[in-house]
Protein backbone atom coordinates (compact mmCIF):
# COMPACT_ATOMS: atom_id res chain seq x y z
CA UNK A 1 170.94 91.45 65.64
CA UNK A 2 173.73 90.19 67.83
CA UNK A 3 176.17 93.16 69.46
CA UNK A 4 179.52 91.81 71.00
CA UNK A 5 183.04 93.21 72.53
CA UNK A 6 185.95 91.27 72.61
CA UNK A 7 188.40 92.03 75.17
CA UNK A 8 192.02 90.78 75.56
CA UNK A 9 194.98 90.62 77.89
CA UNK A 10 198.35 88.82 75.89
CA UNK A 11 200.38 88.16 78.80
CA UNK A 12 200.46 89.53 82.25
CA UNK A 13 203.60 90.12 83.37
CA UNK A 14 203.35 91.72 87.33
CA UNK A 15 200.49 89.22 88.29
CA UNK A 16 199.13 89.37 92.04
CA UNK A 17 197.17 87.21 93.66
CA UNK A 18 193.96 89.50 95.09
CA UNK A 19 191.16 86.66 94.23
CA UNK A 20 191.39 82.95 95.51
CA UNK A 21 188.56 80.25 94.47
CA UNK A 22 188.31 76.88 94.98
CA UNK A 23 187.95 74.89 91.60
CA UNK A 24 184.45 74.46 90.43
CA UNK A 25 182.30 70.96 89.73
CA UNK A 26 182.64 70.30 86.20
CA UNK A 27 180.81 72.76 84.06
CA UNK A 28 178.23 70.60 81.73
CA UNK A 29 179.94 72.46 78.66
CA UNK A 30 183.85 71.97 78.94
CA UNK A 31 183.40 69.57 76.12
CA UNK A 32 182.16 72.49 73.86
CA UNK A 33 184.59 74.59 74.76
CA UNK A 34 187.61 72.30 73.96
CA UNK A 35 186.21 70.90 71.35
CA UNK A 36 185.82 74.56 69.90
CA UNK A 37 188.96 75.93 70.46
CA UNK A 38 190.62 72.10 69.36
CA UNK A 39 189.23 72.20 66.11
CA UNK A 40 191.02 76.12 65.21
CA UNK A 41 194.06 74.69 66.88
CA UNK A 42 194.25 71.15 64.86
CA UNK A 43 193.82 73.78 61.91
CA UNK A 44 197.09 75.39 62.95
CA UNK A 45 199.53 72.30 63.92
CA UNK A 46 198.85 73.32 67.54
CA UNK A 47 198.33 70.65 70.07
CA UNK A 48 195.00 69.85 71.99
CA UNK A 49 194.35 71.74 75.03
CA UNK A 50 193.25 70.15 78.06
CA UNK A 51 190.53 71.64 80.64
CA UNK A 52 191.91 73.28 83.84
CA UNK A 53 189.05 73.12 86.47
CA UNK A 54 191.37 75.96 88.62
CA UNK A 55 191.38 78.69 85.34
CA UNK A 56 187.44 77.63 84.87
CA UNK A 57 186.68 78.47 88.26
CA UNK A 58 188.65 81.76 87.95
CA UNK A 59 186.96 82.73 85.35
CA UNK A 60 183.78 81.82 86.86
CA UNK A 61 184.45 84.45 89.67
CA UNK A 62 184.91 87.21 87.03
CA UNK A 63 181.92 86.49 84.56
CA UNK A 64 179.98 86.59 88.17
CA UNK A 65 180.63 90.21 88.54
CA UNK A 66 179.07 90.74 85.06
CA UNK A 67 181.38 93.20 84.45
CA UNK A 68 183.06 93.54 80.67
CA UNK A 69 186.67 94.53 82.34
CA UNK A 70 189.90 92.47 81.60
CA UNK A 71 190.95 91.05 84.96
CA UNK A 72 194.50 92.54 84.85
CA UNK A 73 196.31 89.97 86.03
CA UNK A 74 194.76 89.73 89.44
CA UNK A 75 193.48 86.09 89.27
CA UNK A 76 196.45 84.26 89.65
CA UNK A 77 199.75 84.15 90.92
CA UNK A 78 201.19 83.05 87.76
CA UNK A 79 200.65 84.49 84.21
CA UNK A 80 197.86 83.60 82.12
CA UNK A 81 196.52 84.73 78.87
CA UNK A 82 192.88 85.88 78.59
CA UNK A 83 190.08 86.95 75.94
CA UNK A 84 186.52 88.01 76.70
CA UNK A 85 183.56 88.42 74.61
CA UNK A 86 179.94 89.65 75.63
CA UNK A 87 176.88 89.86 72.64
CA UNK A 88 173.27 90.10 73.21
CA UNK A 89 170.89 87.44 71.27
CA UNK A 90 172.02 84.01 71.06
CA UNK A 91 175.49 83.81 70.93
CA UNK A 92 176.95 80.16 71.35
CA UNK A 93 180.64 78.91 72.40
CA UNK A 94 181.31 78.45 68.35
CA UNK A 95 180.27 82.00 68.03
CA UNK A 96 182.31 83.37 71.07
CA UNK A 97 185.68 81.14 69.57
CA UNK A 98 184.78 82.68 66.08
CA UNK A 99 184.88 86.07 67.47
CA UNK A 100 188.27 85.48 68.93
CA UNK A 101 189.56 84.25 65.81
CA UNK A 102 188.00 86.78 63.13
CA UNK A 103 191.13 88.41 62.98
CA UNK A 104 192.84 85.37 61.67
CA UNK A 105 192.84 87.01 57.81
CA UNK A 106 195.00 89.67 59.39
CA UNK A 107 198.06 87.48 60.61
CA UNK A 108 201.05 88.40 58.45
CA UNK A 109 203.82 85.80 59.45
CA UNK A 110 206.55 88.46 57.90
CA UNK A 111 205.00 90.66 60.23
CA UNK A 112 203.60 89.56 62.90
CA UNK A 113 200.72 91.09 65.08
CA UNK A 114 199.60 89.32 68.30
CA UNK A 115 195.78 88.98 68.68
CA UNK A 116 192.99 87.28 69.70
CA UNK A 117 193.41 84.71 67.08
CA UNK A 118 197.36 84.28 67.93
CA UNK A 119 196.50 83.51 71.55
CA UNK A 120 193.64 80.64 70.80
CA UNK A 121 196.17 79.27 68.48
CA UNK A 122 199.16 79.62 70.45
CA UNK A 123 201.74 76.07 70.54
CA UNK A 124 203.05 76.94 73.74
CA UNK A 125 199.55 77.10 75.83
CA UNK A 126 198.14 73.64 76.80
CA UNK A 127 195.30 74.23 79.10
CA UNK A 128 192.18 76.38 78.82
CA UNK A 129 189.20 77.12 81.77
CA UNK A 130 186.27 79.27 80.43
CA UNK A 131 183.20 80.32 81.85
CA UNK A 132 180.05 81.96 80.51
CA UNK A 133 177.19 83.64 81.94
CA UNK A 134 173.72 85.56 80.97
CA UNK A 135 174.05 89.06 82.46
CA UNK A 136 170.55 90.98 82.48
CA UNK A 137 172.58 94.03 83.81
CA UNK A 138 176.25 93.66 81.91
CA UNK A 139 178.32 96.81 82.75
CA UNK A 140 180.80 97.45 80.57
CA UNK A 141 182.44 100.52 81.99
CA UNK A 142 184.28 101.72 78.59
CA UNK A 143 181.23 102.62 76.86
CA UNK A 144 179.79 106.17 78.44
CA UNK A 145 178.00 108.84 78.29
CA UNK A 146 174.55 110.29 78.34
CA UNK A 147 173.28 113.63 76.53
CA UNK A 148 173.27 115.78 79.98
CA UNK A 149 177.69 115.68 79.69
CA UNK A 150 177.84 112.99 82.67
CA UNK A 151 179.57 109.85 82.22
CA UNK A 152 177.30 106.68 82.83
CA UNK A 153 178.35 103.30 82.36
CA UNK A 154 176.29 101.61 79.42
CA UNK A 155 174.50 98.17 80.41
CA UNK A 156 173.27 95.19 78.43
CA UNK A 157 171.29 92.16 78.44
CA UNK A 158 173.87 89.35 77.01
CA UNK A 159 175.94 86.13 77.48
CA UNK A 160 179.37 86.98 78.45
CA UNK A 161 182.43 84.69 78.34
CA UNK A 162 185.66 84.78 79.90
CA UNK A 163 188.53 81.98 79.06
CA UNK A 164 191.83 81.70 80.67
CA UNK A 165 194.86 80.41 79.09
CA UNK A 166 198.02 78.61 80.76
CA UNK A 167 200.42 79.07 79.69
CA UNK A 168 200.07 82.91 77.87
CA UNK A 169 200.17 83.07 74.34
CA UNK A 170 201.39 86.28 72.65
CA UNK A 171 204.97 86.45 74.13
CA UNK A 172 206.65 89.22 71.42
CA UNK A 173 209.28 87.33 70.08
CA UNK A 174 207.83 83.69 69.95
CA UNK A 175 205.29 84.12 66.82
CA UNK A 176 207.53 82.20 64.37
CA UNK A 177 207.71 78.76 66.68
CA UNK A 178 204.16 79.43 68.07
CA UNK A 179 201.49 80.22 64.61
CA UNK A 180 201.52 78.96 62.15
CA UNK A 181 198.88 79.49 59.33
């Protein structure tokens, strides 16, 4: 049985520079990453991203942590659009991009929702850097609580992923000219 959390950030708009890291050797799965998210975006008119070895090596930093947090902006200096997923079991980078996009069956073009889907699809973002990682101790600080009334962060064994996106997806306002179904 696999158990996973997606996380999200649309667009960051007071970023602040707190973490700096020098861009990482090439990661022996980039090609799996781009090739997943490609193949949802060729399916939506969007345009091929291209790898960005200084987003991958941001998100490298976080997944190190092994902490299921969004970053809140603090990685760069400039916005950027982020989603995070963690499951336990095997859990590939086709599963992690087809947890980002389940809610694809939800997008109403009349009415537009931003979401996970919206942002891997996005027109407007050309340039993705992902990293994953197995966590034998993954906090994830939202989920607490014990039977004694103290709050205790809940931990997992699981592969977490973290992928950046430049530029943000999910501006309000920019659906119509940046998803299409």
């Amino acid at each position: 049985m696999i158990t996973f959390v997606v996380l999200s950030i649309f667009l960051t708009l007071v970023p602040n520079c707190l973490v700096h890291a020098a861009p990482l050797s090439p990661i022996p799965q980039i090609n799996e990453f781009l090739a997943a998210h490609n193949g949802i975006r060729a399916a939506h008119n969007s345009s091929a991203l291209t790898w960005s070895d200084e987003f991958a090596a941001k998100a490298a930093n976080w997944v190190d942590a092994c902490v299921l947090q969004l970053t809140g902006g603090i990685l760069s200096d400039i916005p950027y659009g982020e989603l995070q997923v963690a499951a336990s079991g095997s859990f590939s980078i086709q599963d992690a991009l087809n947890t980002f996009i389940q809610d694809e069956p939800n997008y109403n073009p009349v009415h537009p929702v931003l979401s996970h889907f919206t942002q891997v699809v996005w027109k407007a973002t050309t340039q993705v850097g992902c990293a994953v990682k197995q966590c034998k101790d993954l906090l994830d600080p939202r989920l607490v609580g014990n039977n004694n009334g103290t709050s205790t962060p809940n931990k997992l064994h699981g592969t977490y992923y973290v992928c950046l996106y430049n530029p943000p997806g999910n501006v309000v306002g920019e659906e119509k000219h940046n998803v299409q179904l």
